[in-house]
C-alpha atoms as a PDB file:
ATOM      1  CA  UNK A   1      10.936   8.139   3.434  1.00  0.00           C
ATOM      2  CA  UNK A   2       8.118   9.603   1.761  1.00  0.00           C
ATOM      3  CA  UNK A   3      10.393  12.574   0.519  1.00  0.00           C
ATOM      4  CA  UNK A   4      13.232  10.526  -0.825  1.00  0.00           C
ATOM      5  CA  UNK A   5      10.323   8.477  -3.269  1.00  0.00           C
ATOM      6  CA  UNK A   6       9.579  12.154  -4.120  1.00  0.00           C
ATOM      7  CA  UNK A   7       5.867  11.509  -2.349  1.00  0.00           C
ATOM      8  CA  UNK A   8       5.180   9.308  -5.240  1.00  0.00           C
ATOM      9  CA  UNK A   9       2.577   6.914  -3.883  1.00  0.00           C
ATOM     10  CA  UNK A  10       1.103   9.945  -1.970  1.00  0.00           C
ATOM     11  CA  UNK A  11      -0.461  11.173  -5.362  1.00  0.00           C
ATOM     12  CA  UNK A  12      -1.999   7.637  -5.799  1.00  0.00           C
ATOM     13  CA  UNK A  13      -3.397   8.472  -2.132  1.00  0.00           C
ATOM     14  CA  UNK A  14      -4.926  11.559  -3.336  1.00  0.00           C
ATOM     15  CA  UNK A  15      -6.300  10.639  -6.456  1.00  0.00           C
ATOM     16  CA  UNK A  16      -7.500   7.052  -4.981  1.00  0.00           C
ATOM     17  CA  UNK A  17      -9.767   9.046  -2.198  1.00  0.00           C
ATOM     18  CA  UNK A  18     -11.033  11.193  -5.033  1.00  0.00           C
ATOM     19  CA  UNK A  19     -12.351   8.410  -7.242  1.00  0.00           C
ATOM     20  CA  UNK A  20     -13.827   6.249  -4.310  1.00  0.00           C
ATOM     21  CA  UNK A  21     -15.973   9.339  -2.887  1.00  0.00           C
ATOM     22  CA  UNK A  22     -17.117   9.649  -6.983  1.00  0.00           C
ATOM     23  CA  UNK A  23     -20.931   8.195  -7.264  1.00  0.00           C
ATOM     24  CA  UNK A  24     -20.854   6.422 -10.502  1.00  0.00           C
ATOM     25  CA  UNK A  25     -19.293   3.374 -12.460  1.00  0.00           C
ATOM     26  CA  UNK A  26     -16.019   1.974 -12.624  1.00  0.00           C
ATOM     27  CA  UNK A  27     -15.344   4.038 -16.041  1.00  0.00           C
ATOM     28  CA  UNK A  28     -16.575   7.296 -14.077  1.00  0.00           C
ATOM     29  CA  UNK A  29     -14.192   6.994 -11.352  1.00  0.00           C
ATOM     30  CA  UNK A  30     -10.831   5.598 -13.599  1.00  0.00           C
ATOM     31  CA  UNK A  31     -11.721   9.726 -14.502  1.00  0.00           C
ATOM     32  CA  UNK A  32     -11.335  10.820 -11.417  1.00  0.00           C
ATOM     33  CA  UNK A  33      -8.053   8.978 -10.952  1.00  0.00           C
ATOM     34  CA  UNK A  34      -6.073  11.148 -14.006  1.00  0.00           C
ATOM     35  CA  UNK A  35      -8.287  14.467 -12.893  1.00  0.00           C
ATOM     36  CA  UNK A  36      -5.332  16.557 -11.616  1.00  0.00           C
ATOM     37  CA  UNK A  37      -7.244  18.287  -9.110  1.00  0.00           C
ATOM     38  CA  UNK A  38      -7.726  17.629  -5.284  1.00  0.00           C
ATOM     39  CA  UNK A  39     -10.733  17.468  -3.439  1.00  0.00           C
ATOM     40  CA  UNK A  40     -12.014  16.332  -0.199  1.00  0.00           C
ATOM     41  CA  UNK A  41     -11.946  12.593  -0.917  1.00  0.00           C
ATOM     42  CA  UNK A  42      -8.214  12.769  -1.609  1.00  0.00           C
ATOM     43  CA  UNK A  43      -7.389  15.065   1.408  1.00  0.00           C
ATOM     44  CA  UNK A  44      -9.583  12.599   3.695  1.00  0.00           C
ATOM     45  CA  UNK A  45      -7.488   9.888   2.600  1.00  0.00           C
ATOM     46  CA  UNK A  46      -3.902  11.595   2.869  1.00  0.00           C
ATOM     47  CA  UNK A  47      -5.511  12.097   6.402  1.00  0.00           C
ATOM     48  CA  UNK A  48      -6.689   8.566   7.114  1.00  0.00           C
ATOM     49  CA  UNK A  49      -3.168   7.189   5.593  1.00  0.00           C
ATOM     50  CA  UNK A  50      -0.573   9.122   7.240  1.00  0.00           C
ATOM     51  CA  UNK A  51      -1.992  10.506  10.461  1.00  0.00           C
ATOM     52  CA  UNK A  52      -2.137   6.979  12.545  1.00  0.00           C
ATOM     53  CA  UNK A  53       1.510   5.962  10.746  1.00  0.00           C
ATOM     54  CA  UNK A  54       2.629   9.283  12.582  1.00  0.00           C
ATOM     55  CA  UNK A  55       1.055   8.639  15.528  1.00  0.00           C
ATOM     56  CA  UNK A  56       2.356   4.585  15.233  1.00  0.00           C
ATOM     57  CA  UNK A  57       6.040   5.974  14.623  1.00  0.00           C
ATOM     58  CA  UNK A  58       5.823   8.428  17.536  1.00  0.00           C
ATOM     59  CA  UNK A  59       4.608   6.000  19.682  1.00  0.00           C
ATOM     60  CA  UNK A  60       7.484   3.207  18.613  1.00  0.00           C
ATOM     61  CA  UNK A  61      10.084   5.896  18.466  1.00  0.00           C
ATOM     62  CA  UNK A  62       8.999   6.929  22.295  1.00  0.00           C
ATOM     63  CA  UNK A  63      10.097   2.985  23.475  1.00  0.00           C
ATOM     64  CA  UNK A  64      12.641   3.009  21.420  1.00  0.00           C
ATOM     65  CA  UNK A  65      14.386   5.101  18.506  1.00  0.00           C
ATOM     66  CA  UNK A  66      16.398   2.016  17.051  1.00  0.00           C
ATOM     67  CA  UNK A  67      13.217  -0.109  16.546  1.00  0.00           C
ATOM     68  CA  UNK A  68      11.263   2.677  15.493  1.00  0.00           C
ATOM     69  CA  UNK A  69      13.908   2.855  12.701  1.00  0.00           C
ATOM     70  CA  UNK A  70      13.576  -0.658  12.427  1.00  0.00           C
ATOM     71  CA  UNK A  71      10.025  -1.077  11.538  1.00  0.00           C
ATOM     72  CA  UNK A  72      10.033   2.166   9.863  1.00  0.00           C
ATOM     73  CA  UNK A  73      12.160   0.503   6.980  1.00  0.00           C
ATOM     74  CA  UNK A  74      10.075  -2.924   7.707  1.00  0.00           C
ATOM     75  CA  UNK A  75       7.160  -0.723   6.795  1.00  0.00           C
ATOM     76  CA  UNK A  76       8.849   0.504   3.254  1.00  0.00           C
ATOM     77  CA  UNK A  77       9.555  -2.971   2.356  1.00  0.00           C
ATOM     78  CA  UNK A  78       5.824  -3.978   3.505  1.00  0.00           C
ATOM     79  CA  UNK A  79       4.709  -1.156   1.457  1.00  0.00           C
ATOM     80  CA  UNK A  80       6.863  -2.080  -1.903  1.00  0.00           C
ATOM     81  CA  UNK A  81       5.783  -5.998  -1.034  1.00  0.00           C
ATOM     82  CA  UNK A  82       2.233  -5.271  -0.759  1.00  0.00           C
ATOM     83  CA  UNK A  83       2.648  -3.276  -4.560  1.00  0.00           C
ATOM     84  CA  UNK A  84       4.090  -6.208  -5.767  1.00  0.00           C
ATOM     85  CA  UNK A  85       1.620  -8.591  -4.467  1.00  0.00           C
ATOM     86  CA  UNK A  86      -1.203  -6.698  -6.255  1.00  0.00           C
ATOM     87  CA  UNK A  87       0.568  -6.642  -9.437  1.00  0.00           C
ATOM     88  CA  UNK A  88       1.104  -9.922  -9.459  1.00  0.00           C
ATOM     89  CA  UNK A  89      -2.230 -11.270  -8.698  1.00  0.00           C
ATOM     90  CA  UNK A  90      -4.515  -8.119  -9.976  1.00  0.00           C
ATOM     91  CA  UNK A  91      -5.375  -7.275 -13.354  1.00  0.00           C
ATOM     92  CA  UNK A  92      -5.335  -3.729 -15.054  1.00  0.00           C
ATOM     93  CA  UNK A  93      -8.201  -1.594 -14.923  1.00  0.00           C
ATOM     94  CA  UNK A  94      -7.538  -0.135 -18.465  1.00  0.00           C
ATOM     95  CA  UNK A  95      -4.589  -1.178 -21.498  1.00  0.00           C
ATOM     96  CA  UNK A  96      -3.057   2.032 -21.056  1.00  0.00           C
ATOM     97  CA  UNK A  97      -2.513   1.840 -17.132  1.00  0.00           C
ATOM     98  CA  UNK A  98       1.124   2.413 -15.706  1.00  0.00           C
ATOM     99  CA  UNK A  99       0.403  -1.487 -13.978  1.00  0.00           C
ATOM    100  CA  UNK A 100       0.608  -3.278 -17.410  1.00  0.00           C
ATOM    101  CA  UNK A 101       4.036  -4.436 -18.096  1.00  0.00           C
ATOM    102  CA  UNK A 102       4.235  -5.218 -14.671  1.00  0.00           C
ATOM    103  CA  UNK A 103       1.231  -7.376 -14.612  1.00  0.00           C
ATOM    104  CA  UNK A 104       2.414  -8.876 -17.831  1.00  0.00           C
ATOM    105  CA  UNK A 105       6.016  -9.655 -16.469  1.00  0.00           C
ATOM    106  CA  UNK A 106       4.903 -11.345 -12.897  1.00  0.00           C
ATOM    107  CA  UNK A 107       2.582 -13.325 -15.081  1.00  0.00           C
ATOM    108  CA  UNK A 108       2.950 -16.977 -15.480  1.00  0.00           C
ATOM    109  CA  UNK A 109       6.093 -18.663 -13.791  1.00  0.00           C
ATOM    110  CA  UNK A 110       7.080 -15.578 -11.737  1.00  0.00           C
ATOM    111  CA  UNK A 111       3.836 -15.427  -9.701  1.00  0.00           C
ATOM    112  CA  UNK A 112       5.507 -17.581  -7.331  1.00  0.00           C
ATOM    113  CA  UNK A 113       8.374 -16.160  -6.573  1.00  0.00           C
ATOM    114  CA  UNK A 114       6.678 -12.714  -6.403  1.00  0.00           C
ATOM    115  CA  UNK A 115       4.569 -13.897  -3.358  1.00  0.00           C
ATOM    116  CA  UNK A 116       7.741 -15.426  -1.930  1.00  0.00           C
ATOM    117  CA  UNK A 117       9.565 -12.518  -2.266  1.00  0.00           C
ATOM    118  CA  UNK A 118       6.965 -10.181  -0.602  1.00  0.00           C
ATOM    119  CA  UNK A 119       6.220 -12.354   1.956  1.00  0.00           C
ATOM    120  CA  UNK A 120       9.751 -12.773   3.232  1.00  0.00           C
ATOM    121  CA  UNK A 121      11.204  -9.506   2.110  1.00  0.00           C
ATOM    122  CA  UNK A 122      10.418  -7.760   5.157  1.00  0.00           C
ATOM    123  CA  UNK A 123      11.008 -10.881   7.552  1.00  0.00           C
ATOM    124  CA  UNK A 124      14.080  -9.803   8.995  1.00  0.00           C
ATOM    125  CA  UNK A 125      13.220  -5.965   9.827  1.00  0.00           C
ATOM    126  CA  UNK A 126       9.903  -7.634  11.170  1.00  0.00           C
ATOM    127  CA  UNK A 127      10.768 -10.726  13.356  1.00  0.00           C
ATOM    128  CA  UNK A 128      12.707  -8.658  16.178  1.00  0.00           C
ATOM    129  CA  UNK A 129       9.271  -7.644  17.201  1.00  0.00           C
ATOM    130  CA  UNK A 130       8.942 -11.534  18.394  1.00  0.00           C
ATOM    131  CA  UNK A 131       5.202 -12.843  17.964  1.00  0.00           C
ATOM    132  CA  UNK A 132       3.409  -9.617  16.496  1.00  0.00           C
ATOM    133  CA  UNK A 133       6.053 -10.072  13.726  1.00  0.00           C
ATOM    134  CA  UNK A 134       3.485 -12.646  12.517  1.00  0.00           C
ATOM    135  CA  UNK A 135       0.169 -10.491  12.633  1.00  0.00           C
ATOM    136  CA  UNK A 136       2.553  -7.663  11.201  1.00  0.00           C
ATOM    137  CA  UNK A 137       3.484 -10.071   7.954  1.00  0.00           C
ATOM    138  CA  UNK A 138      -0.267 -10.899   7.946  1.00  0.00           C
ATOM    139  CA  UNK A 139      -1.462  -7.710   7.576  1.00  0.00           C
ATOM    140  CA  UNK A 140       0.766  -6.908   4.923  1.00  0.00           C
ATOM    141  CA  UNK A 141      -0.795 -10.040   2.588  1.00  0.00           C
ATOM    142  CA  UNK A 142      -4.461  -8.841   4.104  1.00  0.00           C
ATOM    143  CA  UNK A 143      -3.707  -5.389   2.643  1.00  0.00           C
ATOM    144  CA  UNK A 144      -2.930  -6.178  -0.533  1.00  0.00           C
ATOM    145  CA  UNK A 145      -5.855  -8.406  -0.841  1.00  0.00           C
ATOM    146  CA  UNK A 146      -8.267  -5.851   0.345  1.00  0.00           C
ATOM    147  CA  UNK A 147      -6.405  -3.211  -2.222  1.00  0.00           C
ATOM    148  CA  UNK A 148      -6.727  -5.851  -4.937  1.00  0.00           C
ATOM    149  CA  UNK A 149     -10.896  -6.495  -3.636  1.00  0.00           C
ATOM    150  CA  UNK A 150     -11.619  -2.220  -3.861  1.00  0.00           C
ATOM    151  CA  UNK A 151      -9.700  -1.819  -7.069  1.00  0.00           C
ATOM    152  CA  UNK A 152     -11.656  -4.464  -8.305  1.00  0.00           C
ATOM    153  CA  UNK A 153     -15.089  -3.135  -7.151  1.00  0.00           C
ATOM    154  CA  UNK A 154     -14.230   0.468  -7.591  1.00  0.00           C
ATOM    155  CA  UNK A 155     -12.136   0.694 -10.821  1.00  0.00           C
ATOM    156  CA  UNK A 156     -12.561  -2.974 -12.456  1.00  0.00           C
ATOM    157  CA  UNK A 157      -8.979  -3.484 -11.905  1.00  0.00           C
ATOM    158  CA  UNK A 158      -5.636  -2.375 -10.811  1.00  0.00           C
ATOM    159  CA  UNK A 159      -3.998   1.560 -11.357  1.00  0.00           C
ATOM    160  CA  UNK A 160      -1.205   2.592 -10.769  1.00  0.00           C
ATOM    161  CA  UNK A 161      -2.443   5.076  -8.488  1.00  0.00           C
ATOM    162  CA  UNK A 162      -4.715   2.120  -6.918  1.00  0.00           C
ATOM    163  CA  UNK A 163      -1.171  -0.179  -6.211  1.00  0.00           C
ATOM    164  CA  UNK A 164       0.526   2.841  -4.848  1.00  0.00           C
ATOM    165  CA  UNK A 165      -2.304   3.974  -2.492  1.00  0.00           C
ATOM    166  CA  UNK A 166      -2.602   0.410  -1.257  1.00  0.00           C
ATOM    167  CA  UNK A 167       1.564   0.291  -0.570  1.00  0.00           C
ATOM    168  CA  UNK A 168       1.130   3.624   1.826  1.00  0.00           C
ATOM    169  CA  UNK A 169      -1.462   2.322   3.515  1.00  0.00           C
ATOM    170  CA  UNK A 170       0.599  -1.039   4.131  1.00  0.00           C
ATOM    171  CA  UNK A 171       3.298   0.492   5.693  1.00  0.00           C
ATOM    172  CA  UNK A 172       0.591   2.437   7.939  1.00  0.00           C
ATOM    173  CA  UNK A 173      -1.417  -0.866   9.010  1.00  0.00           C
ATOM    174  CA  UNK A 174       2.006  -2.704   9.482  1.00  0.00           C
ATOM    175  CA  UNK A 175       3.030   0.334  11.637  1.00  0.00           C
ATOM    176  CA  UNK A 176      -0.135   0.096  14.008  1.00  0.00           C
ATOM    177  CA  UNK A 177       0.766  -3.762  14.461  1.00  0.00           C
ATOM    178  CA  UNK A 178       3.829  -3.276  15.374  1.00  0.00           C
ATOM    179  CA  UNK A 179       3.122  -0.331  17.641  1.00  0.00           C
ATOM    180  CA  UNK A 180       0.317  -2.154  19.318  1.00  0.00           C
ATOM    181  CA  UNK A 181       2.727  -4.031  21.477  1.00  0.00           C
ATOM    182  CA  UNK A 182       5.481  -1.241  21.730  1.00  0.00           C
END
């Protein structure tokens, strides 16, 4: 999955991790964001993001390959949902972020529909795992409202690399849920 989006939102991982280990204000660590290089901050979160979605995966996949499948594309649409969520209730950090037309376009009458759309959007990959289903589609509206809470805090808004760091680490809270039970 993360190949075929050409490890996208992995970037926003990286550069997201930078900027929150960055001592400073909001301004200071929107720098950090666009600084191309790497450091420890970014590697701790690519770390903290994809290491327990492995280790969900391999433990869903051991039950059962079909549902690991399953919830592996429950946890892409999670991920995408949980992006839209915070574009449609966040606000841009900066006027030239990436999030702007986006924020612009859910704006107004489309807010509803947005949060309908994420909400139930991953509803039928999610409910054959019965009652966690619930706690899973929970934790995909508690994610995006504690990416929407740091981005606020940290960067005095929404990035692009914010939105996408928060969709990865959707699909990796969604995959502990789900594995929980497994």
């Amino acid at each position: 999955m993360l190949l075929a989006a050409g490890f996208h939102h992995s970037d926003g991982v990286l550069d997201a991790g930078d900027a929150l280990m960055v001592h400073g204000d909001s301004a200071r660590r929107r720098a950090v964001l666009k600084d191309g290089r790497v450091g420890v901050g970014g590697l701790g979160a690519l770390f903290l993001v994809y290491a327990p979605a492995a280790a969900a995966l391999a433990a869903l996949a051991e039950v059962s390959p079909i549902r690991a499948a399953l919830f592996l594309v429950a946890g892409e649409i999670s991920s995408r949902s949980a992006m839209l969520l915070m574009m449609a209730f966040g606000s841009p950090a900066e006027t030239t972020s990436s999030s702007v037309p986006f924020v612009e376009h859910l704006a107004g009458p489309r807010r509803p529909l947005a949060l309908a759309l994420a909400l139930l959007a991953p509803l039928p990959f999610i409910l054959p795992a019965g009652a966690t289903g619930v706690l899973a589609i929970l934790s995909v509206l508690l994610t995006a409202v504690f990416g929407l809470h740091v981005s606020g805090r940290a960067f005095g808004g929404i990035s692009g690399d914010s939105i996408g760091a928060t969709g990865e680490l959707t699909r990796t809270v969604l995959l502990i849920v789900l594995s929980a039970t497994a």
